[in-house]
C-alpha atoms as a PDB file:
ATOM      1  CA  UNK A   1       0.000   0.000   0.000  1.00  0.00           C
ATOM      2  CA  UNK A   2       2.782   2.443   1.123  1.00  0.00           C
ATOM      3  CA  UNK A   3       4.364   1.635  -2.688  1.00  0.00           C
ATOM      4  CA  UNK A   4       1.223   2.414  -4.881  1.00  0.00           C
ATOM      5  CA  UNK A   5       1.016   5.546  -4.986  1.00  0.00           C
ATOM      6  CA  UNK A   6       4.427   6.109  -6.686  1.00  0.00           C
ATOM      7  CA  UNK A   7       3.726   3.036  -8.933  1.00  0.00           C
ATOM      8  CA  UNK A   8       0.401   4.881 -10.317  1.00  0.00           C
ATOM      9  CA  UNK A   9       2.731   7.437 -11.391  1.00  0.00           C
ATOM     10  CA  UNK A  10       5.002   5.216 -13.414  1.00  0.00           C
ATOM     11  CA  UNK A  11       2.082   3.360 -14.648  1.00  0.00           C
ATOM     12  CA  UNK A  12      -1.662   2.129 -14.348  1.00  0.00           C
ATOM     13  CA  UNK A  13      -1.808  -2.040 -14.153  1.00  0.00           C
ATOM     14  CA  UNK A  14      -4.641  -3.398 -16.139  1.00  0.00           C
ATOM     15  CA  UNK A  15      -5.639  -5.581 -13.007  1.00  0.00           C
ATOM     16  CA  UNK A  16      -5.078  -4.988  -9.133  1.00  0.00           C
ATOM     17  CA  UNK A  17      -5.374  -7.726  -6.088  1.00  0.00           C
ATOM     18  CA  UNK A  18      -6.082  -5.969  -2.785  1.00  0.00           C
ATOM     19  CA  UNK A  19      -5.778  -8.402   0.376  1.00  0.00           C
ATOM     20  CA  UNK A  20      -5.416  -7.373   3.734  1.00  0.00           C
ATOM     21  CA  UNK A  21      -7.129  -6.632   6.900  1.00  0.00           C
ATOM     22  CA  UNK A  22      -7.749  -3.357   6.873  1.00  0.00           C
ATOM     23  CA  UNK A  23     -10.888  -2.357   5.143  1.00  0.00           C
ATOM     24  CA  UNK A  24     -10.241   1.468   5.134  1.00  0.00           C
ATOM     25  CA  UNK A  25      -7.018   0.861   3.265  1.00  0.00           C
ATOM     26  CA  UNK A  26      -8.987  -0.921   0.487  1.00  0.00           C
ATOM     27  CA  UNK A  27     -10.918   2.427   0.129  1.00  0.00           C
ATOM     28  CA  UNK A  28      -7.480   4.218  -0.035  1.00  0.00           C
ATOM     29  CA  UNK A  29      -5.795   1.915  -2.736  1.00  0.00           C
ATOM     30  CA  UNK A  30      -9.282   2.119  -4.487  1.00  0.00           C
ATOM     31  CA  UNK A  31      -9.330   5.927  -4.620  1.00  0.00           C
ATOM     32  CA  UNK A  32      -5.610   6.163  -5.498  1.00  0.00           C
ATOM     33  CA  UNK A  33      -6.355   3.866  -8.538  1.00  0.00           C
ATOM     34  CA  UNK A  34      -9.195   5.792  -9.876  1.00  0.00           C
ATOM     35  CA  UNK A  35      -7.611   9.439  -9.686  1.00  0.00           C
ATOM     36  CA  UNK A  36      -4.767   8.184 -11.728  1.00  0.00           C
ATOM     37  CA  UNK A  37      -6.598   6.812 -14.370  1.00  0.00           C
ATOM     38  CA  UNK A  38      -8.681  10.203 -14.295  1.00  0.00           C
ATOM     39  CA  UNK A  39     -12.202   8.420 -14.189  1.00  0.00           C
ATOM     40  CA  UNK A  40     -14.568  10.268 -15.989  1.00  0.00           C
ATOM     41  CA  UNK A  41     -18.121  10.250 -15.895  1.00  0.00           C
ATOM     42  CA  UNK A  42     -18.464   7.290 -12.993  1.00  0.00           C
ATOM     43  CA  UNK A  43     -22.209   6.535 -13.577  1.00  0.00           C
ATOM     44  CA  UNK A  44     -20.902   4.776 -17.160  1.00  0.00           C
ATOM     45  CA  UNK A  45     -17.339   3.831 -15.886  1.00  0.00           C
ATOM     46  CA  UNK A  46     -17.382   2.672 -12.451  1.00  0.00           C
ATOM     47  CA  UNK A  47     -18.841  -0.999 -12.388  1.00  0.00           C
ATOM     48  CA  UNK A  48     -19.071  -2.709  -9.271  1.00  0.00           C
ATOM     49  CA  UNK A  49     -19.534  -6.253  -8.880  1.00  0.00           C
ATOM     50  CA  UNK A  50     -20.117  -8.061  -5.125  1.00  0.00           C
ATOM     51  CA  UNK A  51     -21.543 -11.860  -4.384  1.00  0.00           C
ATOM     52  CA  UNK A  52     -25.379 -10.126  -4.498  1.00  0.00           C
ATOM     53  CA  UNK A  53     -24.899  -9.683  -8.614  1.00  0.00           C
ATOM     54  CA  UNK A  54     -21.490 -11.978  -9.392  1.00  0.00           C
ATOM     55  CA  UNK A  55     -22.009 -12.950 -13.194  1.00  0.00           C
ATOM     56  CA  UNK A  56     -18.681 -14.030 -14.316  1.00  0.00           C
ATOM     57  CA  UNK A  57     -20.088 -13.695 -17.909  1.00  0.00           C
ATOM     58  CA  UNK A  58     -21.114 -10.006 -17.023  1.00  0.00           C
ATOM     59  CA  UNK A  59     -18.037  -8.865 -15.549  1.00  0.00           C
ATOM     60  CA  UNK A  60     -16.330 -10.254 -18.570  1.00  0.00           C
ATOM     61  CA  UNK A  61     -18.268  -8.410 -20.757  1.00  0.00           C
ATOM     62  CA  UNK A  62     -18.096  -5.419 -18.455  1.00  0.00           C
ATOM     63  CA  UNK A  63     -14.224  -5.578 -19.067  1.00  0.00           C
ATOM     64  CA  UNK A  64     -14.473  -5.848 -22.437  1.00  0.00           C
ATOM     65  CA  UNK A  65     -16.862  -2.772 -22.743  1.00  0.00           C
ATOM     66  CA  UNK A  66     -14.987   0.248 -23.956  1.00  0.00           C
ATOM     67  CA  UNK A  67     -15.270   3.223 -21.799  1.00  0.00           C
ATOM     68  CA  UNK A  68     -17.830   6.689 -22.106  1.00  0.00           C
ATOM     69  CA  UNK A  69     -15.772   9.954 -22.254  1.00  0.00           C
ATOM     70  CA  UNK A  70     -13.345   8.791 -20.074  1.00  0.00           C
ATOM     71  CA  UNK A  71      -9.614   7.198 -21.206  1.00  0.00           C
ATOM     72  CA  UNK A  72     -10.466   4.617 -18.836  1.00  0.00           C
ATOM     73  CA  UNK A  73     -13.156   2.255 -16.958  1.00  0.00           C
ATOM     74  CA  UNK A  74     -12.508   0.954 -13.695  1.00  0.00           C
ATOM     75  CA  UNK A  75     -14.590  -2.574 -12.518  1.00  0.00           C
ATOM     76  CA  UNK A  76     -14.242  -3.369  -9.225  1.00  0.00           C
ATOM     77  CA  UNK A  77     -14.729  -6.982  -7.872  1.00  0.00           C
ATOM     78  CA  UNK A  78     -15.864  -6.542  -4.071  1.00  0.00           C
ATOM     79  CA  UNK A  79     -14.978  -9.441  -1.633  1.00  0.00           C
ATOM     80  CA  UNK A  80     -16.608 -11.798  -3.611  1.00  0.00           C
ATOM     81  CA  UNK A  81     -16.869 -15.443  -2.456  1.00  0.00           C
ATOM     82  CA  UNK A  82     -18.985 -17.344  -4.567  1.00  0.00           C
ATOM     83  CA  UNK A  83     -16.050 -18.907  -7.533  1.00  0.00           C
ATOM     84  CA  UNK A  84     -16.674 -21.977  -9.246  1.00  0.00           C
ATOM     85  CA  UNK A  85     -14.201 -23.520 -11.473  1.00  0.00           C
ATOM     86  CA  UNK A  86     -15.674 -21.701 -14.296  1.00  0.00           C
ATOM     87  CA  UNK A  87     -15.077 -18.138 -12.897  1.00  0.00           C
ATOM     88  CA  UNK A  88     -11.502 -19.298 -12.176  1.00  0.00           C
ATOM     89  CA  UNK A  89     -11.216 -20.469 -15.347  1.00  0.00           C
ATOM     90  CA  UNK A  90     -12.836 -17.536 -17.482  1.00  0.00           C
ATOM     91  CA  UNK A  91     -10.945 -14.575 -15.078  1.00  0.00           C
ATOM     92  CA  UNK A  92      -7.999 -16.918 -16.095  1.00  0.00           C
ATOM     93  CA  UNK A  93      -8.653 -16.492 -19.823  1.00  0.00           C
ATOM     94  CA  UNK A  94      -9.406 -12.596 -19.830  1.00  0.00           C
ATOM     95  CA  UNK A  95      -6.237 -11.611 -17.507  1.00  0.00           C
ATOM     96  CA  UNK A  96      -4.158 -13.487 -20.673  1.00  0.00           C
ATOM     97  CA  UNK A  97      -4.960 -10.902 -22.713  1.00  0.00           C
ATOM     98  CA  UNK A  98      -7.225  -7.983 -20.573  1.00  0.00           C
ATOM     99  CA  UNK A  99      -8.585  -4.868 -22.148  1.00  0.00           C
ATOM    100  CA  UNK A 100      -5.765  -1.606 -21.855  1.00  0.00           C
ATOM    101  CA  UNK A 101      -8.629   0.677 -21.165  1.00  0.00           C
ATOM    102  CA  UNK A 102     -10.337  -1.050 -18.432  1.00  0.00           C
ATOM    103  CA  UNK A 103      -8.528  -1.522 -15.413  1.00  0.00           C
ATOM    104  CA  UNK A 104      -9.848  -3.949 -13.298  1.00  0.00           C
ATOM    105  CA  UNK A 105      -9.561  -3.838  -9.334  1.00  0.00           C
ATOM    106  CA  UNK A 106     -10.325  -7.276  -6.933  1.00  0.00           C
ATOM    107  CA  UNK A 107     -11.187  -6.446  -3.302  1.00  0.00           C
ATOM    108  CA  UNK A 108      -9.876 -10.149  -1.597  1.00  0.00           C
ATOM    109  CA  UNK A 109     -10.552  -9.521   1.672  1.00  0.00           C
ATOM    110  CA  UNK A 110     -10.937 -13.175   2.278  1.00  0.00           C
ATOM    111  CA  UNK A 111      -8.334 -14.412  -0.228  1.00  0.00           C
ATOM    112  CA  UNK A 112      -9.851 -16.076  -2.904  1.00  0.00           C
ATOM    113  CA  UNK A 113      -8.071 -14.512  -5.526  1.00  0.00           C
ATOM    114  CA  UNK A 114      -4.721 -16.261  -5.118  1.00  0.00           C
ATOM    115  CA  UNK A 115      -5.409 -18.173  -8.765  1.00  0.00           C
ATOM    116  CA  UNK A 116      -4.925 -15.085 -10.756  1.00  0.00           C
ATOM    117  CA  UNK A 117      -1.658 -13.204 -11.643  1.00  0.00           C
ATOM    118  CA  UNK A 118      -2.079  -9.798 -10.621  1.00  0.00           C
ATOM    119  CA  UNK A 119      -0.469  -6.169  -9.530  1.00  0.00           C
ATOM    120  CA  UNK A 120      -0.656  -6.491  -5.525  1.00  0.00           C
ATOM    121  CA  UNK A 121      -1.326  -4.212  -3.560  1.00  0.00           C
ATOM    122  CA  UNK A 122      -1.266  -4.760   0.655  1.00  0.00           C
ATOM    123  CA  UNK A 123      -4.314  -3.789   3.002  1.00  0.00           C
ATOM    124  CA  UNK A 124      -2.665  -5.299   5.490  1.00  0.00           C
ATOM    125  CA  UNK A 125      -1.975  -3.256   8.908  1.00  0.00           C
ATOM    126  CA  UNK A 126       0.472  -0.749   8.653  1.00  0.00           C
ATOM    127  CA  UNK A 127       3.568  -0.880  10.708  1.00  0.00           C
ATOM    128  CA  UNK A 128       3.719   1.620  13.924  1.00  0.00           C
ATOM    129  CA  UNK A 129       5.939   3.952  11.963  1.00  0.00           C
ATOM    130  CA  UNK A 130       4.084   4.460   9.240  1.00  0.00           C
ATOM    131  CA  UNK A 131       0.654   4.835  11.727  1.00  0.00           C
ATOM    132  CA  UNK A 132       2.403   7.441  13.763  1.00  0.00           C
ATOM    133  CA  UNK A 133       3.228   9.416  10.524  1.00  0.00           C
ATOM    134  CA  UNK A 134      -0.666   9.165   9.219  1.00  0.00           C
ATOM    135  CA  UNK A 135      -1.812  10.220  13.097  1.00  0.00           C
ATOM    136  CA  UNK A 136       0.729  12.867  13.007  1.00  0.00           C
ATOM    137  CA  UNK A 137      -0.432  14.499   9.824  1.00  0.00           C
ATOM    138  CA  UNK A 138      -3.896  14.285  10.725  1.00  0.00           C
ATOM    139  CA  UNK A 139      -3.698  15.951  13.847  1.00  0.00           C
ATOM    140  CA  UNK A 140      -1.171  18.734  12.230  1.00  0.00           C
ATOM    141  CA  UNK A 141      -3.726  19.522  10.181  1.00  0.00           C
ATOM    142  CA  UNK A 142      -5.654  20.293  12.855  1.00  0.00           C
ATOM    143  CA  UNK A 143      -3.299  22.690  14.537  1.00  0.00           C
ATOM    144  CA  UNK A 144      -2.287  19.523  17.260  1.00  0.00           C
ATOM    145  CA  UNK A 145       0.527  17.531  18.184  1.00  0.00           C
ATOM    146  CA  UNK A 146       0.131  14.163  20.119  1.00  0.00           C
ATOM    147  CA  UNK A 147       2.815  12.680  22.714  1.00  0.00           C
ATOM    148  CA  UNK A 148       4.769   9.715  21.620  1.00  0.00           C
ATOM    149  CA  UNK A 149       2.814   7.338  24.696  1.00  0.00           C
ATOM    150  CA  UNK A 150      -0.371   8.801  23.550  1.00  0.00           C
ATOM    151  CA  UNK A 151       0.836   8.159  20.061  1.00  0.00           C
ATOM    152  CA  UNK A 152       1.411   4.478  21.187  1.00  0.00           C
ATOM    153  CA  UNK A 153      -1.448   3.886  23.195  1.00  0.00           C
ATOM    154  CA  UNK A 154      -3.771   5.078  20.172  1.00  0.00           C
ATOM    155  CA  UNK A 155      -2.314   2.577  17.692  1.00  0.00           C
ATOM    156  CA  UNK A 156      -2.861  -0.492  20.536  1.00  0.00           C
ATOM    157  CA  UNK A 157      -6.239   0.345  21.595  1.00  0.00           C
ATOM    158  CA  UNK A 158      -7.115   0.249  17.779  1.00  0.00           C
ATOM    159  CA  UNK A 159      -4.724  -3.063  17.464  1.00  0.00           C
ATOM    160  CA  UNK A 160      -3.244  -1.266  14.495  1.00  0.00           C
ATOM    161  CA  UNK A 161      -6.318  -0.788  12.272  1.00  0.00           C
ATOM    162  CA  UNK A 162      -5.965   2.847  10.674  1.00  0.00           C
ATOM    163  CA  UNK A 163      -9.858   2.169   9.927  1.00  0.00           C
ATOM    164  CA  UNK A 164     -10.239   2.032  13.811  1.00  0.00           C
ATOM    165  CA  UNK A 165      -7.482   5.136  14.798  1.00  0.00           C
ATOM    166  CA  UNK A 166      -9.384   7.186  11.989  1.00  0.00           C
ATOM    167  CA  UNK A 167     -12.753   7.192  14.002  1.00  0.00           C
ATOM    168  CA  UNK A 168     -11.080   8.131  16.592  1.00  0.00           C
ATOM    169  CA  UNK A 169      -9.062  10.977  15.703  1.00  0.00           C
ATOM    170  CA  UNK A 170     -12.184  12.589  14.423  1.00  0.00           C
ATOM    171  CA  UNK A 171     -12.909  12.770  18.307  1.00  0.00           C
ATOM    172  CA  UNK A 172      -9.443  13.416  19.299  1.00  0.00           C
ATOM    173  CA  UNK A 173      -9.288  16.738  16.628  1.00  0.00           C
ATOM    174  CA  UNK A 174     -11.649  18.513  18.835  1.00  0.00           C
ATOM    175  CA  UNK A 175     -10.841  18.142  22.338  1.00  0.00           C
ATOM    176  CA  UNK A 176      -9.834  21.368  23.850  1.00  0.00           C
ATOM    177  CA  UNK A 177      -6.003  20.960  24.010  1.00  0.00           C
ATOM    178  CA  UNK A 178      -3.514  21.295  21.897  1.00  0.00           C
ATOM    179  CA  UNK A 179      -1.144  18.236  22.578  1.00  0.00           C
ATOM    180  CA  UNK A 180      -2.771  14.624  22.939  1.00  0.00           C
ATOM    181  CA  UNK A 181      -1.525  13.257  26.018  1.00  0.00           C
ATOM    182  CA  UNK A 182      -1.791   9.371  26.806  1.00  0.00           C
ATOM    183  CA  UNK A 183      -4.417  10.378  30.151  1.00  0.00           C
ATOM    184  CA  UNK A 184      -6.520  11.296  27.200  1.00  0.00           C
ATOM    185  CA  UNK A 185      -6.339   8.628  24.958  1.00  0.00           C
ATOM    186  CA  UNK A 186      -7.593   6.490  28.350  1.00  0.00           C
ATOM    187  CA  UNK A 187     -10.389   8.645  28.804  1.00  0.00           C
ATOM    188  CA  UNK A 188     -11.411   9.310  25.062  1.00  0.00           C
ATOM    189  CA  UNK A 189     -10.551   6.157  22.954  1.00  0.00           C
ATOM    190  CA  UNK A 190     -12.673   3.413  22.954  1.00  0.00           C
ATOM    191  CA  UNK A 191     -10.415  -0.151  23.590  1.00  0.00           C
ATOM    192  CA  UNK A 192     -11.074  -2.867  20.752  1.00  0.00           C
ATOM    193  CA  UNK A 193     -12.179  -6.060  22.476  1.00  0.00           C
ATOM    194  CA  UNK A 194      -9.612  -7.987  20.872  1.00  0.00           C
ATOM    195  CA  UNK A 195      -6.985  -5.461  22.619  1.00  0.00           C
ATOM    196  CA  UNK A 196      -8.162  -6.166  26.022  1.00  0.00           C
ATOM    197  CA  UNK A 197      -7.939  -9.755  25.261  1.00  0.00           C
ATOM    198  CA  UNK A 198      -3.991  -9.135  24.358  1.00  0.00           C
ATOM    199  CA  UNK A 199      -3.883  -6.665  27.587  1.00  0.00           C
ATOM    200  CA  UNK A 200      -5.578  -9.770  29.324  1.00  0.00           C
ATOM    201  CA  UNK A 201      -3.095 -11.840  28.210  1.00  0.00           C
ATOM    202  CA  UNK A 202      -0.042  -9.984  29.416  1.00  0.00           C
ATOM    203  CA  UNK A 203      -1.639  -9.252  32.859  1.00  0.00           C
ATOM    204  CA  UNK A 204      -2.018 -12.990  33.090  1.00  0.00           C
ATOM    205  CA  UNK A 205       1.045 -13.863  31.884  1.00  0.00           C
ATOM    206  CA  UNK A 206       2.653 -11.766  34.688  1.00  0.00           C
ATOM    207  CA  UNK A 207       0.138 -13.201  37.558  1.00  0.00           C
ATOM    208  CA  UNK A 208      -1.022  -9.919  37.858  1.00  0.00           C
ATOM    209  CA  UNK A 209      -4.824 -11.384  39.552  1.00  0.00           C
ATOM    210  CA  UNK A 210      -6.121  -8.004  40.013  1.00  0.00           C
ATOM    211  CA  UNK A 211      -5.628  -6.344  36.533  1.00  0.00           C
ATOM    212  CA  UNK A 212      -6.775  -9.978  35.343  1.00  0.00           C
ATOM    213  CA  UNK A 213     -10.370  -9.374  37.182  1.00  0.00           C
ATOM    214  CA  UNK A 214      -9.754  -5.312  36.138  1.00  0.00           C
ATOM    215  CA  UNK A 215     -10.182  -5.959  32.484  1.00  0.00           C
ATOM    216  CA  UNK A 216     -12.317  -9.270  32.801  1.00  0.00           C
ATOM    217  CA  UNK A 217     -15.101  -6.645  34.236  1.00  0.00           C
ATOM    218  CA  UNK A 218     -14.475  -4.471  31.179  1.00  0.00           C
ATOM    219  CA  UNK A 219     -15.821  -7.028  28.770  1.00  0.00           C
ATOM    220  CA  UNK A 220     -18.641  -8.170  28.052  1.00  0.00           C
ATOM    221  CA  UNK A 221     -19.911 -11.543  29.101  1.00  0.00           C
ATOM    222  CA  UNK A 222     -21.304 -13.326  26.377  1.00  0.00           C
ATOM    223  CA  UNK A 223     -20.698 -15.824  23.441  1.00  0.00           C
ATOM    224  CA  UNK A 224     -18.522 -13.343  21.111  1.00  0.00           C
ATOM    225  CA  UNK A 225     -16.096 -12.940  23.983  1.00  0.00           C
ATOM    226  CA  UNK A 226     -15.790 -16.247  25.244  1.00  0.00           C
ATOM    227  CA  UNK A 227     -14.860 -17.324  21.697  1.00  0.00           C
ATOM    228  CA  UNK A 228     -12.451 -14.765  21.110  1.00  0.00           C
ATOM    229  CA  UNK A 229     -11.056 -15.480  24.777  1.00  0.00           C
ATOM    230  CA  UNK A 230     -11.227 -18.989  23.407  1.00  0.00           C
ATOM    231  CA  UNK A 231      -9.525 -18.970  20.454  1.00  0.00           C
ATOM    232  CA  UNK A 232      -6.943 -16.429  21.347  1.00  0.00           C
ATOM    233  CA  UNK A 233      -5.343 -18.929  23.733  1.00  0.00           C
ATOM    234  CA  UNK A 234      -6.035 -21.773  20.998  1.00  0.00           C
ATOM    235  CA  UNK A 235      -3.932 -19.916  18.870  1.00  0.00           C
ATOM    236  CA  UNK A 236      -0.955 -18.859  21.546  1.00  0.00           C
ATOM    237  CA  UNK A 237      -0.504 -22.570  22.278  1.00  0.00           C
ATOM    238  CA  UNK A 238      -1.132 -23.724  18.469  1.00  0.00           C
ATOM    239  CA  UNK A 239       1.867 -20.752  17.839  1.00  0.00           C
ATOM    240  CA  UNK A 240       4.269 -21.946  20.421  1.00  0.00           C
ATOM    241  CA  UNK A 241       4.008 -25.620  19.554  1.00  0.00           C
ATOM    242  CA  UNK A 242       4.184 -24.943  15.483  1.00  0.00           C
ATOM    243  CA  UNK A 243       7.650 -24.424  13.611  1.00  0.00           C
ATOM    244  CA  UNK A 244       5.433 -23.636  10.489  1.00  0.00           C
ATOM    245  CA  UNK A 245       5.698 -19.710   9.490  1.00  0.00           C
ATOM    246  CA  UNK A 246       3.053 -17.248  10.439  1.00  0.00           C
ATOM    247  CA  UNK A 247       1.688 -17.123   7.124  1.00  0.00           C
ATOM    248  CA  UNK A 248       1.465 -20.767   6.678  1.00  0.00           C
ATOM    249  CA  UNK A 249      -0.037 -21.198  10.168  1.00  0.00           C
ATOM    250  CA  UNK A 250      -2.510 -18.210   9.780  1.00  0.00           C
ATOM    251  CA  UNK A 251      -3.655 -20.209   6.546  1.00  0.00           C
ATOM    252  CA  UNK A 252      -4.019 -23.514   8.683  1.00  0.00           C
ATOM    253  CA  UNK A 253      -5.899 -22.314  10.935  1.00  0.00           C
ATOM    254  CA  UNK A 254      -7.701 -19.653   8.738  1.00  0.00           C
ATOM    255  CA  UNK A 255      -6.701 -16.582  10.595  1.00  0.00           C
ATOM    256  CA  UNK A 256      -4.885 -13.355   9.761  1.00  0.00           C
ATOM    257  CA  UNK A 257      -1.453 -13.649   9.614  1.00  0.00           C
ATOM    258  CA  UNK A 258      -1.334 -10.563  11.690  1.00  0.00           C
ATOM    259  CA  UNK A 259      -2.998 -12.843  14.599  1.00  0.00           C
ATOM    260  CA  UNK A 260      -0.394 -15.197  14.360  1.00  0.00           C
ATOM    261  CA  UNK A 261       2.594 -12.703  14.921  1.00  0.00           C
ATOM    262  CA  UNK A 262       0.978 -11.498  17.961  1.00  0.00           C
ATOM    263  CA  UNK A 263       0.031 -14.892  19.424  1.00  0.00           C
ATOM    264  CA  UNK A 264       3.817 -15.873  19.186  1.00  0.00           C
ATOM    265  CA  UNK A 265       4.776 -13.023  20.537  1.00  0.00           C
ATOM    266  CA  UNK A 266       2.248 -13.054  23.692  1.00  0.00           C
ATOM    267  CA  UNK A 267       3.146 -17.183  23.593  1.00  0.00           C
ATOM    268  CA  UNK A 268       6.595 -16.464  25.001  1.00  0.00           C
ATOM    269  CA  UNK A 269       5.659 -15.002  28.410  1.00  0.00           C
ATOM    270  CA  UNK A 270       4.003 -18.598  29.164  1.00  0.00           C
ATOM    271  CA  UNK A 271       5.964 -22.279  28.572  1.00  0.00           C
ATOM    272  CA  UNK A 272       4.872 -24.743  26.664  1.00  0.00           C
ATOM    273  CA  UNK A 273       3.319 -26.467  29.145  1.00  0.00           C
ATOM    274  CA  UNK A 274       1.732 -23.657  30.815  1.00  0.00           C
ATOM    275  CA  UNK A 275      -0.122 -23.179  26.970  1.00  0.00           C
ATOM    276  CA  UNK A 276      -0.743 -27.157  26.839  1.00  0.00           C
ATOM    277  CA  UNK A 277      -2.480 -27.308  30.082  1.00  0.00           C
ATOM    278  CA  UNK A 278      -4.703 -23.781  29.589  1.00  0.00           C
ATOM    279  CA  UNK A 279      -5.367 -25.429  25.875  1.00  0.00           C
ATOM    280  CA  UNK A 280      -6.614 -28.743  27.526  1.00  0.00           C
ATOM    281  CA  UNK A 281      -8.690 -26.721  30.292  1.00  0.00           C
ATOM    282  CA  UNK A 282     -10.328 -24.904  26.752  1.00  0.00           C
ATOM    283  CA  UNK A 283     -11.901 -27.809  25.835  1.00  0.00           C
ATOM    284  CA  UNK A 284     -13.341 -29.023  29.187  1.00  0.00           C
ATOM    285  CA  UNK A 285     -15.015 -25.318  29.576  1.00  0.00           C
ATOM    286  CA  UNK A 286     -16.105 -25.616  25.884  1.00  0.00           C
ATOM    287  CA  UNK A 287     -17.118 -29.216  26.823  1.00  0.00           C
ATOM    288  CA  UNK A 288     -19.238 -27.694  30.107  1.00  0.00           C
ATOM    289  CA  UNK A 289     -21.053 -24.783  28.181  1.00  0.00           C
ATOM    290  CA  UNK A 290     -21.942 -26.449  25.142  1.00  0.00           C
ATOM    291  CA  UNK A 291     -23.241 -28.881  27.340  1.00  0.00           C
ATOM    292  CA  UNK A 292     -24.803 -26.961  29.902  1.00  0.00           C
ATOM    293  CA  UNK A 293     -23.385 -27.612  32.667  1.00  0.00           C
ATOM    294  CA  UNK A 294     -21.436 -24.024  33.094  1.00  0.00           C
ATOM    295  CA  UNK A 295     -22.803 -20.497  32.425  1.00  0.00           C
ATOM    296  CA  UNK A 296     -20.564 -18.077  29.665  1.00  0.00           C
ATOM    297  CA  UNK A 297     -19.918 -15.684  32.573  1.00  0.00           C
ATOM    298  CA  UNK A 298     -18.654 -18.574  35.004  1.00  0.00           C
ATOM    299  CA  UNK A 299     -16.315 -19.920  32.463  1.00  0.00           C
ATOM    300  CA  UNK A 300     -14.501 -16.887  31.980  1.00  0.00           C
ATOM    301  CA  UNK A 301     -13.696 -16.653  35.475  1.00  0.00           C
ATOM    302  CA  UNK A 302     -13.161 -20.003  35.836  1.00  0.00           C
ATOM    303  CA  UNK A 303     -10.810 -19.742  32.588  1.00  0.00           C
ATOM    304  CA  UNK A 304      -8.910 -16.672  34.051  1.00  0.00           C
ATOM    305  CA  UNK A 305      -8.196 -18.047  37.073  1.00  0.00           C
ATOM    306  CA  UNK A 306      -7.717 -21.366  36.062  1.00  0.00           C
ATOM    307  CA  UNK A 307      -4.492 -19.138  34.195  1.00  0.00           C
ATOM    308  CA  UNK A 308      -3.702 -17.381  36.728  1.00  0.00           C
ATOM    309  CA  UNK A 309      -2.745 -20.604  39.543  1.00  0.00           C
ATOM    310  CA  UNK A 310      -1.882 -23.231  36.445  1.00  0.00           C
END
């Protein structure tokens, strides 16, 4: 993503994979495309396709279509799931020999795109560098500065989604202070669940009871976050245990690569047997609710403090 713009300048591909995480960096690499092939007249030459109207013999045909008072056409595949062999095989066909004036875009958010040869361009999260250069800018921009904790503690409560840290700034551009200090960050930004399950982690991985309970209280007791409590420590013992890369793990297990990096990361504050015995005490609690036998809000405590004393 952090490449495309300067590659638009060289030259405009005839057919661009976006995969990633980060849905408001699809919208970016979208917009970038269509400025630089200075789309005219959208109504006629902006086609969108999604799995509500996939035709593969329509977007084919779309392709093929020359554009209306424009230079250029832009059809955009969006996170479409539904491919049969034929799709596969009649994408295949076009991409051989694709139309110059069309340039065709493929939103892959759940990579099923791989079968195609295509420019690529990363959604992925950014890295913290170039997040505290987009927060920086934003908040310049607003006549603000932010400290480099605050700075920090943005980009983890948003677990690195500029999608997520973009909502927020909008609330952080209008608080009546010039610098963004980290005390406001803790009273303004809104923590993603899945970041209290990594802060969960670490305070458990430390024996740290009372910041344990602390953030168990914050969260809400229900299926959604037993699962994600769930699979998060799934995934730290599945990590530790696993001499596969990240990438090929993620695509074992079907997760984000992303998720794997931090689970091996998290993984090393506990040992391996630590993991295999909280993995083992998963599946009895699974065992218990599914079966009725334990309430969701019981099993977390039981789960967290089964952690805390294994």
């Amino acid at each position: 993503m952090k490449t495309l713009k300067s590659r638009l300048t060289k030259k405009v591909e005839m057919c661009y994979l976006v995969q990633g995480e980060d849905i408001l960096l699809y919208d970016k690499a979208l917009a970038l495309i269509k400025s630089a092939c200075n789309l005219q007249m959208e109504d006629f030459n902006f086609v969108v396709f999604d799995d509500d109207n996939v035709d593969i013999d329509a977007i084919i045909n779309s392709c093929e279509t020359l554009p209306m008072g424009s230079d250029k056409k832009v059809v955009l595949l969006k996170n479409i799931t539904k491919i049969t062999e034929n799709f596969k095989k009649k994408l295949r066909e076009y991409l051989k020999k694709p139309v110059e004036s069309t340039c065709l875009v493929i939103f892959d958010f759940f990579n099923k795109f791989d079968f195609i040869v295509a420019e690529k361009v990363s959604a992925k999260r950014l890295d913290e560098k170039s997040l505290s250069d987009l927060i920086a800018a934003q908040l310049k921009a607003a006549n603000k500065t932010i400290t480099p904790e605050a700075c920090r503690k943005l980009i983890d409560a948003c677990c690195d989604y500029y999608s997520l840290i973009k909502n927020e700034l909008d609330k952080l551009v209008v608080v009546d202070e010039e610098e963004i200090t980290a005390s406001t960050i803790d009273q303004l930004v809104c923590k993603e669940t899945e970041f209290t399950v990594f802060e969960l982690t670490d305070a458990l991985s430390k024996r740290d009871a009372s910041r344990a309970v602390e953030l168990l209280n914050l969260m809400e007791k229900d299926t959604k976050t037993f699962n994600l409590v769930l699979n998060h420590f799934r995934r730290l013992f599945f990590a530790a245990i696993s001499d596969l890369s990240d990438k090929e793990l993620a695509d074992l297990l079907s997760v984000k690569e992303y998720a794997i990096t931090k689970a091996r990361a998290l993984g090393k504050n506990f040992s391996k047997l630590q993991l295999k015995n909280i993995y083992e005490m998963l599946n009895d609690v699974d065992f218990y609710i599914k079966n009725g036998q334990m309430q969701i809000e019981n099993a977390l405590y039981y789960l967290i403090f089964g952690v805390l004393y294994s």
